[in-house]
N, C-alpha and C. Protein backbone atom coordinates (compact mmCIF):
# COMPACT_ATOMS: atom_id res chain seq x y z
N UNK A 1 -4.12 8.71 5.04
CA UNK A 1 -4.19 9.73 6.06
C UNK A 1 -5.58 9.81 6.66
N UNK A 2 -6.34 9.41 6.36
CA UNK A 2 -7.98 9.54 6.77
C UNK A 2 -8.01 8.54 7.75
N UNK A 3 -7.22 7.19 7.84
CA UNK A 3 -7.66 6.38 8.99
C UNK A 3 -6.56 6.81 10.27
N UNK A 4 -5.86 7.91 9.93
CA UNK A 4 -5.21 8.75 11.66
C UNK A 4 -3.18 8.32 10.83
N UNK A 5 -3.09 7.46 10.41
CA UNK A 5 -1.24 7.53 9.56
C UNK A 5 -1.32 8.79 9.03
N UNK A 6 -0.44 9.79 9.90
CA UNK A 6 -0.25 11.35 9.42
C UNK A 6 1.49 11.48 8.18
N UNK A 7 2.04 10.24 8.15
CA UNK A 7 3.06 10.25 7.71
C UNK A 7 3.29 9.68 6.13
N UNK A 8 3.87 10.07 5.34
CA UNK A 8 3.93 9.54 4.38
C UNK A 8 5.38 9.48 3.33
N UNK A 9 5.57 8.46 2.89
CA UNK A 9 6.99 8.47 2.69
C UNK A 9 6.84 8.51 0.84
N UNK A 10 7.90 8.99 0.04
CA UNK A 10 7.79 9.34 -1.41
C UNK A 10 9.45 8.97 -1.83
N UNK A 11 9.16 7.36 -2.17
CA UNK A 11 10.48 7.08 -2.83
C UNK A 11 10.49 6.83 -4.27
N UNK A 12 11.97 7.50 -4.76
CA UNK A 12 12.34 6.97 -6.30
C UNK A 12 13.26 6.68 -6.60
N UNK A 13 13.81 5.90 -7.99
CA UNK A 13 15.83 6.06 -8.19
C UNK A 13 15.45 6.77 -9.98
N UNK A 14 16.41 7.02 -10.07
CA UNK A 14 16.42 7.60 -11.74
C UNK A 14 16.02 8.59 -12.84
N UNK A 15 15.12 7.98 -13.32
CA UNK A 15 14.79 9.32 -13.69
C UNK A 15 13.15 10.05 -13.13
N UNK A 16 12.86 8.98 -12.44
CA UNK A 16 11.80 9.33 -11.63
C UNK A 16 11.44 10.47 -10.56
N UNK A 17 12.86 10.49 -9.87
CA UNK A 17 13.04 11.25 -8.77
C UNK A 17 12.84 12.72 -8.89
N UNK A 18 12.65 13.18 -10.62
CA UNK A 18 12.15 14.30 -10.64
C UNK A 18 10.41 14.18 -9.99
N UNK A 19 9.65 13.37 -10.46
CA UNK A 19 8.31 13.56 -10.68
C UNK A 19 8.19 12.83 -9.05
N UNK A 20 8.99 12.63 -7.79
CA UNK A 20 8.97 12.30 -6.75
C UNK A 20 8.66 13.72 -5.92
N UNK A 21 9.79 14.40 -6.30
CA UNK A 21 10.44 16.34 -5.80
C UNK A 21 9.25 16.80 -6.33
N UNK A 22 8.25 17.03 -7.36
CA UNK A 22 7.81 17.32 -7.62
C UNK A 22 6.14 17.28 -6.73
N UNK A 23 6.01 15.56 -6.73
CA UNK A 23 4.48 14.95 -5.84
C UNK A 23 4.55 15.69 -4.90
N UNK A 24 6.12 15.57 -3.67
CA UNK A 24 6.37 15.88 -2.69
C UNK A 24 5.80 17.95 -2.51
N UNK A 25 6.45 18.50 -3.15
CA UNK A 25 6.36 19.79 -3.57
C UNK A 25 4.71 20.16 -3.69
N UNK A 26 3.96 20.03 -4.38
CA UNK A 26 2.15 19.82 -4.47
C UNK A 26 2.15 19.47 -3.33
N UNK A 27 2.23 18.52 -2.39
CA UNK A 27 1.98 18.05 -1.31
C UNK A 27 1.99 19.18 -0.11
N UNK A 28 3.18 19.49 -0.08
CA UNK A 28 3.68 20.33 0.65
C UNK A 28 2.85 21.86 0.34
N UNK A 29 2.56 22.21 -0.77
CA UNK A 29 1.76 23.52 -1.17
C UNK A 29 0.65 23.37 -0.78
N UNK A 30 -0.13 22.07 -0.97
CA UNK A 30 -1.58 21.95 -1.04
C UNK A 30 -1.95 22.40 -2.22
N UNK A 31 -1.44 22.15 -3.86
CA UNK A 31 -2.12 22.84 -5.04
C UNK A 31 -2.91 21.50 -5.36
N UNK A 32 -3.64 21.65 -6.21
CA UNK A 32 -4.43 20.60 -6.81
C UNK A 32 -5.84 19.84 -6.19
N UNK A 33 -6.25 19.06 -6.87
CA UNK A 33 -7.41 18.44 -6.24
C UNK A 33 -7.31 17.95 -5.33
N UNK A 34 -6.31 16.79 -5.18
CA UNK A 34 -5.83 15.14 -4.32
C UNK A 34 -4.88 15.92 -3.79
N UNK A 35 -4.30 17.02 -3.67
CA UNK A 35 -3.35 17.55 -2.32
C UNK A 35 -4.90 18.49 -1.49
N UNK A 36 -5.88 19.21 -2.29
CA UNK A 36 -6.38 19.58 -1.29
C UNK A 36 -7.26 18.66 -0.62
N UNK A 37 -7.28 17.78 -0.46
CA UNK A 37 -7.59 16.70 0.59
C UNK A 37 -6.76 16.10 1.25
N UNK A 38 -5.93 16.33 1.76
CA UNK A 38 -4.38 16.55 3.02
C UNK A 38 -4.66 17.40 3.79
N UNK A 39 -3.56 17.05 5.23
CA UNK A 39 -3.92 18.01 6.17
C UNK A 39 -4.19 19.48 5.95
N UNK A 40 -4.56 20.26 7.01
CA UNK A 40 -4.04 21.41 6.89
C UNK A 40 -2.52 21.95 6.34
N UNK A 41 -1.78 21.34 6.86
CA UNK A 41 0.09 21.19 6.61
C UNK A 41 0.33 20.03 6.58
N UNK A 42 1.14 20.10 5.52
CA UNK A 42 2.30 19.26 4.78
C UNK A 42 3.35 19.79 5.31
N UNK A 43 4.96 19.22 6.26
CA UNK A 43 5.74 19.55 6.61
C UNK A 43 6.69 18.59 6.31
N UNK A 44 8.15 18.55 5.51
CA UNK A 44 9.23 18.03 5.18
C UNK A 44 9.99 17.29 6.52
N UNK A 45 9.93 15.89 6.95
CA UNK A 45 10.44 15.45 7.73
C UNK A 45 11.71 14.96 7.36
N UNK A 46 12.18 15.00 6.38
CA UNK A 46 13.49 14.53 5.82
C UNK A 46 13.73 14.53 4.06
N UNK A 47 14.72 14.30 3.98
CA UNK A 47 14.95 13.98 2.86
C UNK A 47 16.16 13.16 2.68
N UNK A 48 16.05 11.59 2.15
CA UNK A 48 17.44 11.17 2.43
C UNK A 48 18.21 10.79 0.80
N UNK A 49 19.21 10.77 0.13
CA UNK A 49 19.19 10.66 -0.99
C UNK A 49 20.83 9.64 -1.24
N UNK A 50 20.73 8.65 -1.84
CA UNK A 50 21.39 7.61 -1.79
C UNK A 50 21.96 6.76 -3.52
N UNK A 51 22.96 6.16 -3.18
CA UNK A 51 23.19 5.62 -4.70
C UNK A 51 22.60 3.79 -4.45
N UNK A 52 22.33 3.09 -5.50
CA UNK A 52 21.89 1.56 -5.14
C UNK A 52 22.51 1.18 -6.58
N UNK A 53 22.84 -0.12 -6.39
CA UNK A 53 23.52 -0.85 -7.28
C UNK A 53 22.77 -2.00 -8.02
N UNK A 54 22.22 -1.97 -8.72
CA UNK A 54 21.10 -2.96 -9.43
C UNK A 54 22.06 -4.02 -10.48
N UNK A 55 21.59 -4.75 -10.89
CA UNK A 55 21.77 -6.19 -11.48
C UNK A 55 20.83 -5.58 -13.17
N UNK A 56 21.30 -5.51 -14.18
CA UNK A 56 20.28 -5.53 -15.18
C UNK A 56 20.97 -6.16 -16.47
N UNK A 57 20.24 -7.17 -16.91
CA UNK A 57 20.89 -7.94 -17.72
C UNK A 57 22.48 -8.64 -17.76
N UNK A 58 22.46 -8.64 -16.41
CA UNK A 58 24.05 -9.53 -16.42
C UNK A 58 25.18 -8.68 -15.82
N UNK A 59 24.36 -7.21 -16.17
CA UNK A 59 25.89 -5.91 -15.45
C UNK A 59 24.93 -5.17 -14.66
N UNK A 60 25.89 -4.79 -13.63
CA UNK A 60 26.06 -3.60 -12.66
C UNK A 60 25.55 -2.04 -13.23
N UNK A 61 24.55 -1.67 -12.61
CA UNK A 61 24.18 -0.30 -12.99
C UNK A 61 23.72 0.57 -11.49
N UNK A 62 24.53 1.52 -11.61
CA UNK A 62 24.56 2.39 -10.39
C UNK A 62 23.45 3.75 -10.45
N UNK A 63 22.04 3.59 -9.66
CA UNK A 63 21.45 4.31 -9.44
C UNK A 63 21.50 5.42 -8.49
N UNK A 64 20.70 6.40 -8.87
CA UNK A 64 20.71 7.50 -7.41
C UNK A 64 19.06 7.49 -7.12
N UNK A 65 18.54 7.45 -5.77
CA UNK A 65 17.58 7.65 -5.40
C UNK A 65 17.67 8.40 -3.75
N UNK A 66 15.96 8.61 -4.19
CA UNK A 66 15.94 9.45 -3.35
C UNK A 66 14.47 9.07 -2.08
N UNK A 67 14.17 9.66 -0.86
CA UNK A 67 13.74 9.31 -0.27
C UNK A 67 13.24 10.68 0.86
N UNK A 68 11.61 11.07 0.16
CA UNK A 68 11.04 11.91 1.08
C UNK A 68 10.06 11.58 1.99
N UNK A 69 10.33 12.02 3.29
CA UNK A 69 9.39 11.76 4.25
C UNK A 69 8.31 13.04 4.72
N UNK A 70 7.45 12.80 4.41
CA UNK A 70 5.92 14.33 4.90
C UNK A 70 5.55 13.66 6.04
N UNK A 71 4.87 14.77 6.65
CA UNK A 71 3.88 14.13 7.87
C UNK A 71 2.92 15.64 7.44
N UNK A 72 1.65 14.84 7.96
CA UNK A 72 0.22 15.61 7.74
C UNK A 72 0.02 16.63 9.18
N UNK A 73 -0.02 17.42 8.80
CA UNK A 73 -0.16 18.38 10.63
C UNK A 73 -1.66 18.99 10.63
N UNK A 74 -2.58 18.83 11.68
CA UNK A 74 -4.13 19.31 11.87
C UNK A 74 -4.90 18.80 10.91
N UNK A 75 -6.22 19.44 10.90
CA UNK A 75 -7.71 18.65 10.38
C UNK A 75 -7.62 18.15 9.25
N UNK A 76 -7.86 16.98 9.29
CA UNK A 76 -8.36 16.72 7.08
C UNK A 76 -9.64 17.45 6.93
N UNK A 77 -9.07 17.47 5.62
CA UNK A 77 -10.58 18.43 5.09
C UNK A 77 -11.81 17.69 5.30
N UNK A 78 -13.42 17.66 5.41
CA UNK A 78 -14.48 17.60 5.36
C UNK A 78 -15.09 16.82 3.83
N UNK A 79 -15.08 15.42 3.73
CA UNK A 79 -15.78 14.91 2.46
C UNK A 79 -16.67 15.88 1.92
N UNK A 80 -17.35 16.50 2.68
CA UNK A 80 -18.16 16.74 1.79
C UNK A 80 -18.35 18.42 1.27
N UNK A 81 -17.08 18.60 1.06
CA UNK A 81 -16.36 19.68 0.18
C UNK A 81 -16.50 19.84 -0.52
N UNK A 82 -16.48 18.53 -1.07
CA UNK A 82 -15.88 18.09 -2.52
C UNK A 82 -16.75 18.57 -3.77
């Protein structure tokens, strides 16, 4: 986001997709260290959520994933904040 890409996409399948909802969520609040260096706003451009069919060891295993899109809205913070 610092070289002007205001968008950012947050994909997972499994059991991941908690700690995806979660990045996304901080993001969106601005809590923490590395979210408060994001825009002013974090705004939810989508959310798309899907099943995929993987190959693992010889059989078929049916995942669910998921797929969040943010975009950064107004100023990044000032380096030298920090």
């Amino acid at each position: 986001m610092q070289d002007g890409d205001r968008e950012v996409e947050i994909i997972a399948r499994g059991n991941s997709m908690r700690t995806a909802i979660d990045t996304a969520e901080i993001c969106r609040r601005r809590n923490g260290k590395i979210a408060g260096m994001l825009p002013e706003e974090m705004v939810n451009k989508g959310v798309e959520i899907s099943t995929e069919e993987i190959e693992v060891d010889g059989s078929t295993r049916v995942l669910s994933s998921i797929r969040i899109v943010l975009e950064g809205i107004g100023e990044m913070p000032d380096d030298s904040e920090e």
